[in-house]
C-alpha atoms as a PDB file:
ATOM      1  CA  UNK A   1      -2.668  15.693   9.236  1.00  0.00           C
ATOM      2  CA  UNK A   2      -4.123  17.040   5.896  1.00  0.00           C
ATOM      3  CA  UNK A   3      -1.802  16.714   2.733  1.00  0.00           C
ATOM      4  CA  UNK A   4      -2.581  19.095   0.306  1.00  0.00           C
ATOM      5  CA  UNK A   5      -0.318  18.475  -2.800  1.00  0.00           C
ATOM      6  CA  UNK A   6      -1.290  21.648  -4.351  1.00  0.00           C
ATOM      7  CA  UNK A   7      -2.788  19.779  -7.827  1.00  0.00           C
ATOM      8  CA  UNK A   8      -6.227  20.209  -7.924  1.00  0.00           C
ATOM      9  CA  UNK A   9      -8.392  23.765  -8.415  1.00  0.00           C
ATOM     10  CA  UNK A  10     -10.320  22.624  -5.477  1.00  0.00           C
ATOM     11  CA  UNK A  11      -7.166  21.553  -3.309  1.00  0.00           C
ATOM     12  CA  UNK A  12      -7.491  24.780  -0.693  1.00  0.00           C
ATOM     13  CA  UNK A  13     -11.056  24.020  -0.390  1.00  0.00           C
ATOM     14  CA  UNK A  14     -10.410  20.207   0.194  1.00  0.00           C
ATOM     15  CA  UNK A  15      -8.259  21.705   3.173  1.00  0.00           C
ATOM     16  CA  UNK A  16     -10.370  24.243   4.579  1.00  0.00           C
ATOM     17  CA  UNK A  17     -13.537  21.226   4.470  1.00  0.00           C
ATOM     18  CA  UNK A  18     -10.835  18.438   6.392  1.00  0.00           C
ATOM     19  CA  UNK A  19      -9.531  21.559   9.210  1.00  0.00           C
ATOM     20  CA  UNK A  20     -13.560  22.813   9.287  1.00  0.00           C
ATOM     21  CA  UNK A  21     -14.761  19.029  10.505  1.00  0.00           C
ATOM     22  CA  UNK A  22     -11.778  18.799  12.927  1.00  0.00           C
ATOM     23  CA  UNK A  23     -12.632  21.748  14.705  1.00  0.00           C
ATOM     24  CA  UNK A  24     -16.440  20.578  14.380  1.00  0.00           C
ATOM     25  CA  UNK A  25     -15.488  17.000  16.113  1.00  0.00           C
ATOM     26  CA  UNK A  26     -12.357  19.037  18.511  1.00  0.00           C
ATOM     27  CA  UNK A  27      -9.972  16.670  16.662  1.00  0.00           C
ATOM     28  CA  UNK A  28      -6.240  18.670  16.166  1.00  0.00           C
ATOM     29  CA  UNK A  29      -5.559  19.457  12.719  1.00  0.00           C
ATOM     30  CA  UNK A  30      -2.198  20.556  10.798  1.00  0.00           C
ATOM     31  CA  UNK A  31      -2.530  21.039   7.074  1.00  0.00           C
ATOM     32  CA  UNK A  32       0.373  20.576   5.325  1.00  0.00           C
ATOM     33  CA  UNK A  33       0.821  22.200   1.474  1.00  0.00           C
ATOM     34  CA  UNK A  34       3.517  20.564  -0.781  1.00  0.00           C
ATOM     35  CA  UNK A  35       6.301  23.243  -1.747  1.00  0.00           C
ATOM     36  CA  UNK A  36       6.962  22.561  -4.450  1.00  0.00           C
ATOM     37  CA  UNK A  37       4.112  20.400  -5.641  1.00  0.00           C
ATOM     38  CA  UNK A  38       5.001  16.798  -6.353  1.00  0.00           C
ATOM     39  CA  UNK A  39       5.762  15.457  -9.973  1.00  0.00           C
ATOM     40  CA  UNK A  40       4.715  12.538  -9.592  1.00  0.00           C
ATOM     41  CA  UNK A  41       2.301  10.099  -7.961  1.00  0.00           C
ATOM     42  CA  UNK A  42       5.356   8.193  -6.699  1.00  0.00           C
ATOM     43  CA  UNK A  43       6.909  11.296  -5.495  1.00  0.00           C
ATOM     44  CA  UNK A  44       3.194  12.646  -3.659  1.00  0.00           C
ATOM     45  CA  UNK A  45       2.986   8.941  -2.176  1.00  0.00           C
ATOM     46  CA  UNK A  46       6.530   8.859  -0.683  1.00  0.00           C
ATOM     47  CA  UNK A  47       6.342  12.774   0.332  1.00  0.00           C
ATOM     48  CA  UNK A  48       2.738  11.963   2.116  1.00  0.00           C
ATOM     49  CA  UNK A  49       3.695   8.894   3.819  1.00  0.00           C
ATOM     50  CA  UNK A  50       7.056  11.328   5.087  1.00  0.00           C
ATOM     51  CA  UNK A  51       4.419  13.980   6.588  1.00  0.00           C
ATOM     52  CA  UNK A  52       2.422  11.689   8.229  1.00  0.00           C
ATOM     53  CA  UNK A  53       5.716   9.671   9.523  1.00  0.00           C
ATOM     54  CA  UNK A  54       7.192  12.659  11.336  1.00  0.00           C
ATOM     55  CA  UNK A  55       3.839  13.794  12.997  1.00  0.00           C
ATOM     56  CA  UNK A  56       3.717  10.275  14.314  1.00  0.00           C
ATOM     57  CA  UNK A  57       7.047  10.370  15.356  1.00  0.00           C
ATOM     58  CA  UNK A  58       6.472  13.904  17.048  1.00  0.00           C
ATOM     59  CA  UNK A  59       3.766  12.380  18.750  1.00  0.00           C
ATOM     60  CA  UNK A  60       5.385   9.519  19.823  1.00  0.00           C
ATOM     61  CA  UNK A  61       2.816   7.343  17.789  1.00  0.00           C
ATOM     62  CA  UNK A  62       3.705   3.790  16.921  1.00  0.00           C
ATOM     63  CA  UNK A  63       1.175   3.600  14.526  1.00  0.00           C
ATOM     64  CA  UNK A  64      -0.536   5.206  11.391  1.00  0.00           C
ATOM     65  CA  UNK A  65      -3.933   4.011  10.171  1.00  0.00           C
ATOM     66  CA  UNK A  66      -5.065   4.870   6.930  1.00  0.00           C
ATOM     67  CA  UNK A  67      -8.567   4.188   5.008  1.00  0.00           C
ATOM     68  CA  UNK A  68      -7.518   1.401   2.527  1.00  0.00           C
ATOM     69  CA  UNK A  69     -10.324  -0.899   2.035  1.00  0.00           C
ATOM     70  CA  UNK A  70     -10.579  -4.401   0.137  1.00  0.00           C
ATOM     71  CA  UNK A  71     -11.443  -2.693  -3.185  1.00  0.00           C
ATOM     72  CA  UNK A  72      -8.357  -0.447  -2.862  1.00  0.00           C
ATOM     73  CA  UNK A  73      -6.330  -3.919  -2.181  1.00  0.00           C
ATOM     74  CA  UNK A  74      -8.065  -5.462  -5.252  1.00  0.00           C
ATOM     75  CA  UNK A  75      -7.701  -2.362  -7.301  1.00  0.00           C
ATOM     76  CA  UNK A  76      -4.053  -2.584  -6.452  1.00  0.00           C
ATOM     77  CA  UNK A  77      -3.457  -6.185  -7.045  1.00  0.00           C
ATOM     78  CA  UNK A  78      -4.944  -6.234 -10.614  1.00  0.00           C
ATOM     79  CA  UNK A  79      -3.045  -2.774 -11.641  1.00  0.00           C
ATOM     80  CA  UNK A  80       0.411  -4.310 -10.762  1.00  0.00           C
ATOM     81  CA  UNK A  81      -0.439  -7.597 -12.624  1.00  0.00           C
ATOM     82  CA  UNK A  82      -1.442  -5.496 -15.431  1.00  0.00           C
ATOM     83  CA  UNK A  83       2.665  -4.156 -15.205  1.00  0.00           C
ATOM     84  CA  UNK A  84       3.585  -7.214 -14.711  1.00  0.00           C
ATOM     85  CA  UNK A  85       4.654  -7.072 -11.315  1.00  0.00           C
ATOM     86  CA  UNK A  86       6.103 -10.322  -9.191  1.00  0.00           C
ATOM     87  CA  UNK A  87       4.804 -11.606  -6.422  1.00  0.00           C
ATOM     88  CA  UNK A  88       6.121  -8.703  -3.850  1.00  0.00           C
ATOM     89  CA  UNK A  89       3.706  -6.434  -6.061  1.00  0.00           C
ATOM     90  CA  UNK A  90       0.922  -9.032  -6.435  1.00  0.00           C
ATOM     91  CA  UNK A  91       0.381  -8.803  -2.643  1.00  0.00           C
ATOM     92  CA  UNK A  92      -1.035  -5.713  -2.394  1.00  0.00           C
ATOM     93  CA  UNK A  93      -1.724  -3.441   0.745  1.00  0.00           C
ATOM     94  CA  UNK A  94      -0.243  -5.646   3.898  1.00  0.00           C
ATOM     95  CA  UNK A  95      -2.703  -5.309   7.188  1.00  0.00           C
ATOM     96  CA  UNK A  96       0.493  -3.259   8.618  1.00  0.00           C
ATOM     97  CA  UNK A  97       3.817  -3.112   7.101  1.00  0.00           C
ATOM     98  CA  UNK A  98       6.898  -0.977   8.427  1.00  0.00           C
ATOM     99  CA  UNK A  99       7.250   2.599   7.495  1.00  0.00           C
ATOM    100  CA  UNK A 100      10.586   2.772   6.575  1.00  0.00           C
ATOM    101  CA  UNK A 101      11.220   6.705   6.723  1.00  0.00           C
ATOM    102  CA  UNK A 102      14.663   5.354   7.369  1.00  0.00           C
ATOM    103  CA  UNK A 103      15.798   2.726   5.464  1.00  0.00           C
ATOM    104  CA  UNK A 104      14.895  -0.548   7.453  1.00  0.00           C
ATOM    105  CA  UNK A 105      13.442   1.668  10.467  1.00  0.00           C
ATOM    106  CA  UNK A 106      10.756  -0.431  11.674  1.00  0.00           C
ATOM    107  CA  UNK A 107       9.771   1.790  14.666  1.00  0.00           C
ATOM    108  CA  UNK A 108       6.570   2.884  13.063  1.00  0.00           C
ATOM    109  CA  UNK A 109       4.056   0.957  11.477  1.00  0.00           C
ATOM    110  CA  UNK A 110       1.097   1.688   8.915  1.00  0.00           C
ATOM    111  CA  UNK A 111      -1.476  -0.051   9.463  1.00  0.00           C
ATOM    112  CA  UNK A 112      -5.029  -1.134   7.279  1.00  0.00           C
ATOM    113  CA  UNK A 113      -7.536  -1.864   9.837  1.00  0.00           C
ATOM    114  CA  UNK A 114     -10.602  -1.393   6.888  1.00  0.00           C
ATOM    115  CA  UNK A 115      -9.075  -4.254   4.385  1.00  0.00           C
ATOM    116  CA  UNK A 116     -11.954  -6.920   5.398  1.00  0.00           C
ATOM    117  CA  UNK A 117     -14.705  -4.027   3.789  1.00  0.00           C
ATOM    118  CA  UNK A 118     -15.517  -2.662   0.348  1.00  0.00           C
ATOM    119  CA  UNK A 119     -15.694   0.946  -0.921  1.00  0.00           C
ATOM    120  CA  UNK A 120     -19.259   0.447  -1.074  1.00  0.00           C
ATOM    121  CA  UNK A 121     -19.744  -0.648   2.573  1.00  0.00           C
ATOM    122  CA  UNK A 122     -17.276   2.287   3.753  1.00  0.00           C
ATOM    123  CA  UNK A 123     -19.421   4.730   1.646  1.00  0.00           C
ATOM    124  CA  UNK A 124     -22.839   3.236   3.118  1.00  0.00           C
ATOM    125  CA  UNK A 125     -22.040   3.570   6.618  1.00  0.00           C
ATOM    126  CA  UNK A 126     -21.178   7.449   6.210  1.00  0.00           C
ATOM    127  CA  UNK A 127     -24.056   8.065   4.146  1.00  0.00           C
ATOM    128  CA  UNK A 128     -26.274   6.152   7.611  1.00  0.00           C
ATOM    129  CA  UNK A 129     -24.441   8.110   9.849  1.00  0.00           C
ATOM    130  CA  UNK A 130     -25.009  11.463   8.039  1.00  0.00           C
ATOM    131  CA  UNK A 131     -20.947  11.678   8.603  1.00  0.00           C
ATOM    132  CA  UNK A 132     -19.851  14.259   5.424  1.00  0.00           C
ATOM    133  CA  UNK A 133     -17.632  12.864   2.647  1.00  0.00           C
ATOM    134  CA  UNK A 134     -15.458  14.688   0.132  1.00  0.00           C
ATOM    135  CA  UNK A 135     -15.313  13.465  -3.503  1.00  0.00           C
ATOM    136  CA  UNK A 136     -11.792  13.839  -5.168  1.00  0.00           C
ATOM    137  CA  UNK A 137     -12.339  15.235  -8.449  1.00  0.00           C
ATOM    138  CA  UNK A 138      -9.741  13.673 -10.091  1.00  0.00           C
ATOM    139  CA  UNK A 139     -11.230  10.117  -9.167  1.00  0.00           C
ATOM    140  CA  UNK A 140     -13.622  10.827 -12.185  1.00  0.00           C
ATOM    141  CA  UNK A 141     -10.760  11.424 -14.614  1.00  0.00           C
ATOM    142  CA  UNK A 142      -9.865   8.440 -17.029  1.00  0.00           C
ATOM    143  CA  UNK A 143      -6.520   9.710 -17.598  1.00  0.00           C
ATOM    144  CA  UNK A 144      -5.251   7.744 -14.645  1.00  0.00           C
ATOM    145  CA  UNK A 145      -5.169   3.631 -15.303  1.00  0.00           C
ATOM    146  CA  UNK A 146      -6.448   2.952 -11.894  1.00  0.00           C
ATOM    147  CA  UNK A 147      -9.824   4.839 -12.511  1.00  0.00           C
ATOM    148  CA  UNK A 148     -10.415   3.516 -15.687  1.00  0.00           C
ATOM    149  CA  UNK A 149      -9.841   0.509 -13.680  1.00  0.00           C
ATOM    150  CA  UNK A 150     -12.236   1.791 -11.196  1.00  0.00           C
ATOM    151  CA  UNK A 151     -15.212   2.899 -13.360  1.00  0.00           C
ATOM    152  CA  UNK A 152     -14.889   0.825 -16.707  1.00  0.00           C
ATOM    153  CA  UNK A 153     -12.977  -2.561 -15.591  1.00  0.00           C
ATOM    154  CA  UNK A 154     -14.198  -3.412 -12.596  1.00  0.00           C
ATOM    155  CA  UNK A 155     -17.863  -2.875 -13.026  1.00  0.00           C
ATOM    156  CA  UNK A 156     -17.542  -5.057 -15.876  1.00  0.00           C
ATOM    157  CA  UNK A 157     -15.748  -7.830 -14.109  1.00  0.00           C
ATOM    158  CA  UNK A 158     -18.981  -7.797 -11.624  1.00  0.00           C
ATOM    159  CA  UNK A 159     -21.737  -8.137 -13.967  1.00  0.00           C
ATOM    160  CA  UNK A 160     -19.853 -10.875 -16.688  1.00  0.00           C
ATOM    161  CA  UNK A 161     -17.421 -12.159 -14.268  1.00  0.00           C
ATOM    162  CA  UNK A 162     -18.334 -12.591 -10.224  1.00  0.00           C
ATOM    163  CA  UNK A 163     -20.105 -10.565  -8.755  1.00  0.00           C
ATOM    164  CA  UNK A 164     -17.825 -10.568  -5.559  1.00  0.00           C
ATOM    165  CA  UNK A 165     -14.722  -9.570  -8.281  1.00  0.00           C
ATOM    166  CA  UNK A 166     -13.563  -7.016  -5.602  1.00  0.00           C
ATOM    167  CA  UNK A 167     -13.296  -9.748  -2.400  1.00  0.00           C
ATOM    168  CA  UNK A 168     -11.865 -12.548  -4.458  1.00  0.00           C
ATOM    169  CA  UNK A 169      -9.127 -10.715  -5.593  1.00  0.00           C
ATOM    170  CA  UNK A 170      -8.324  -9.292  -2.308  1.00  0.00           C
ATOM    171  CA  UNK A 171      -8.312 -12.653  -1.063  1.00  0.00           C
ATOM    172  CA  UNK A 172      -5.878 -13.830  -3.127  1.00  0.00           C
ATOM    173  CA  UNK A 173      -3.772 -10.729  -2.338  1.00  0.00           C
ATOM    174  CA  UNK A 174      -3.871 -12.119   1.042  1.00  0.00           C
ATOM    175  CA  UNK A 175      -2.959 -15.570  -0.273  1.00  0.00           C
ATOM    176  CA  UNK A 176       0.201 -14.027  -1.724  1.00  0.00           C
ATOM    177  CA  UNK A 177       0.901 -12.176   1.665  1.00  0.00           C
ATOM    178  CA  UNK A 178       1.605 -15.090   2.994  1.00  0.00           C
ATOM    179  CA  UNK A 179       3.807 -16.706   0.177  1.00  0.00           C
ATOM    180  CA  UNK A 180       5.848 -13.531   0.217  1.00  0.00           C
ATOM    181  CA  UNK A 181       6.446 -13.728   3.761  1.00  0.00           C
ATOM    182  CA  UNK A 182       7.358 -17.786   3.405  1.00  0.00           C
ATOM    183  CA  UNK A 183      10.140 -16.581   0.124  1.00  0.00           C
ATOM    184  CA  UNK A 184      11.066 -14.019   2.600  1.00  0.00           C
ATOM    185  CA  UNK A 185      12.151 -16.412   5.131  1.00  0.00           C
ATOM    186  CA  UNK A 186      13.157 -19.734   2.849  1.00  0.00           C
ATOM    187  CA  UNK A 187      16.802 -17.620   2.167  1.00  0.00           C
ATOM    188  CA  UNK A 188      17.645 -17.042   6.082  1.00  0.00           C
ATOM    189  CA  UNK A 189      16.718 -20.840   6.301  1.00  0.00           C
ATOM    190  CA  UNK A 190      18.992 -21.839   3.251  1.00  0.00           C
ATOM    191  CA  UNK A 191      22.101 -19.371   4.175  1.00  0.00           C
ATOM    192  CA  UNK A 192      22.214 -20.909   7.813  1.00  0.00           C
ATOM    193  CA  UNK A 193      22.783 -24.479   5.638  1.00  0.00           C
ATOM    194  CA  UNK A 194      25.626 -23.445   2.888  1.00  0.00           C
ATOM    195  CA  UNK A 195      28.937 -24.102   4.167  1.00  0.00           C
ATOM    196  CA  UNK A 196      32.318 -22.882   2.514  1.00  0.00           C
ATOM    197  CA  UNK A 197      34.423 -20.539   3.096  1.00  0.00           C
ATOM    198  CA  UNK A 198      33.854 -17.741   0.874  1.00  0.00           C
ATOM    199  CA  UNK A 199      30.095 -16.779   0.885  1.00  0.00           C
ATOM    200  CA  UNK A 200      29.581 -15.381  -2.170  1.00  0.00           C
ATOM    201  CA  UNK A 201      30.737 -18.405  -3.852  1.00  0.00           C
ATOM    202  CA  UNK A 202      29.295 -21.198  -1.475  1.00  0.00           C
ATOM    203  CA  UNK A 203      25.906 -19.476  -2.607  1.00  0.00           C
ATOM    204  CA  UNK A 204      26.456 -19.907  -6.185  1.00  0.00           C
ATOM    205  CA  UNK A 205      28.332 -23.376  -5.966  1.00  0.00           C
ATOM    206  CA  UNK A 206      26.384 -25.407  -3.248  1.00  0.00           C
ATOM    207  CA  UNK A 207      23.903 -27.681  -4.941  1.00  0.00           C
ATOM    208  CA  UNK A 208      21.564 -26.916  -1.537  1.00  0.00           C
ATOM    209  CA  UNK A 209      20.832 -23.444  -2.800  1.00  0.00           C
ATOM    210  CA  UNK A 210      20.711 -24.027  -6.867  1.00  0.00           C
ATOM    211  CA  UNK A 211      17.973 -26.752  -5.756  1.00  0.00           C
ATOM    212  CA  UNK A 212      15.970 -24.579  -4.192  1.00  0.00           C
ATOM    213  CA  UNK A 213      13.253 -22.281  -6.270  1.00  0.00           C
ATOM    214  CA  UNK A 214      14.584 -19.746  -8.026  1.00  0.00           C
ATOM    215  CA  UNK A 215      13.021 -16.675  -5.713  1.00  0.00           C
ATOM    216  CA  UNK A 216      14.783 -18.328  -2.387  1.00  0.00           C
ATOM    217  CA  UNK A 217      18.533 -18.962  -4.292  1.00  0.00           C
ATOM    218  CA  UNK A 218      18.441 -15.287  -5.083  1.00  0.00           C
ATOM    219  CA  UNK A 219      17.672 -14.379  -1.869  1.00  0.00           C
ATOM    220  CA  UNK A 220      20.551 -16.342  -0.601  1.00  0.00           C
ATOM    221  CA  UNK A 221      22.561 -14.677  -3.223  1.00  0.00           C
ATOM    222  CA  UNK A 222      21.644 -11.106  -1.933  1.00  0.00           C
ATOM    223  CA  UNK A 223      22.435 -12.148   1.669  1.00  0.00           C
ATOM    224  CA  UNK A 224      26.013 -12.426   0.505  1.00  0.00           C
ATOM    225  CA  UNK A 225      26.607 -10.078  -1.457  1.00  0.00           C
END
């Protein structure tokens, strides 16, 4: 499945290059075009992710792979610290994660099987394998934060910093991964242990929960609510 989210001059011909190397390989193709384009890069994320959902679905997939590599996780990780995101931001790019076309639906997963390699090594191995590559035009544009972060930042970060900038940031993404999926848990663990009557205020009353770091209380307080 080929999104085309009708934003870029060259978008048709991005299309026509994807559906041409299909047919060259005999892999099935559907382009999809965006009607009306979306506004946002929010609203083209959660409209792609929806396209590619229901042709899983269709297909009675369980699973949908995308390209995300280490840098992308890394890119990721420092952009949302730059917003000051929390730690549910700071992780970055999960190995697989739920879809969630609806609500909580966990039936189909997307899943990052490229995380443990760079852009770089991606890039080399298509270049070896004469495999063709398309260039998004709008990767060049420093309009967007995350190229600037991309072409000016990082590069920087590599030759002042560490060299290996990109792989020590997505390992500590990972690190977080796991802490997230520990705060996730610590308020299941703490609700099971508050006893009065009225949950709402055994949450806010019991000394078990106000103990407890801030990040697991609240979750205890969102589990009654």
């Amino acid at each position: 499945v080929h999104g085309n989210h009708g934003w870029r001059p060259d978008a048709a011909d991005n299309a026509t290059f994807v559906a041409d190397l299909c047919q060259t390989w005999g892999v099935p193709c559907q382009v999809v075009r965006a009607d009306p384009p979306p506004a946002t890069e929010a609203e083209a994320r959660h409209w792609r992710y929806g396209i590619l959902g229901y042709a899983a679905q269709a297909l009675g997939a369980t699973h949908i792979a995308t390209g995300h590599t280490a840098t992308d996780r890394a890119e990721t990780l420092l952009y949302n610290l730059l917003r000051g995101s929390g730690t549910n931001g700071l992780q970055a790019l999960a190995w697989e994660r739920p879809l969630g076309l609806h609500g909580k639906d966990t039936a189909l997963n997307v899943g990052r099987p490229l995380l443990f390699l760079s852009r770089q090594a991606t890039g080399d191995f298509c270049h070896r394998e004469n495999l063709p590559l398309w260039v998004d035009s709008t990767n060049a544009d420093l309009a967007y934060t995350r190229n600037r972060l991309r072409l000016e930042v990082f590069p920087y970060l590599e030759t002042h910093v560490h060299p290996r900038i990109v792989h020590t940031l997505a390992q500590t993404a990972e690190i977080l991964t796991a802490e997230v999926a520990l705060l996730d848990q610590l308020p299941d663990d703490l609700y099971q242990r508050v006893r009065v009557q009225q949950a709402r205020e055994r949450a806010r009353s019991s000394s078990t929960a106000v103990s407890r770091p801030a990040p697991a209380a609240s979750g205890v307080l969102s589990r009654c609510a």
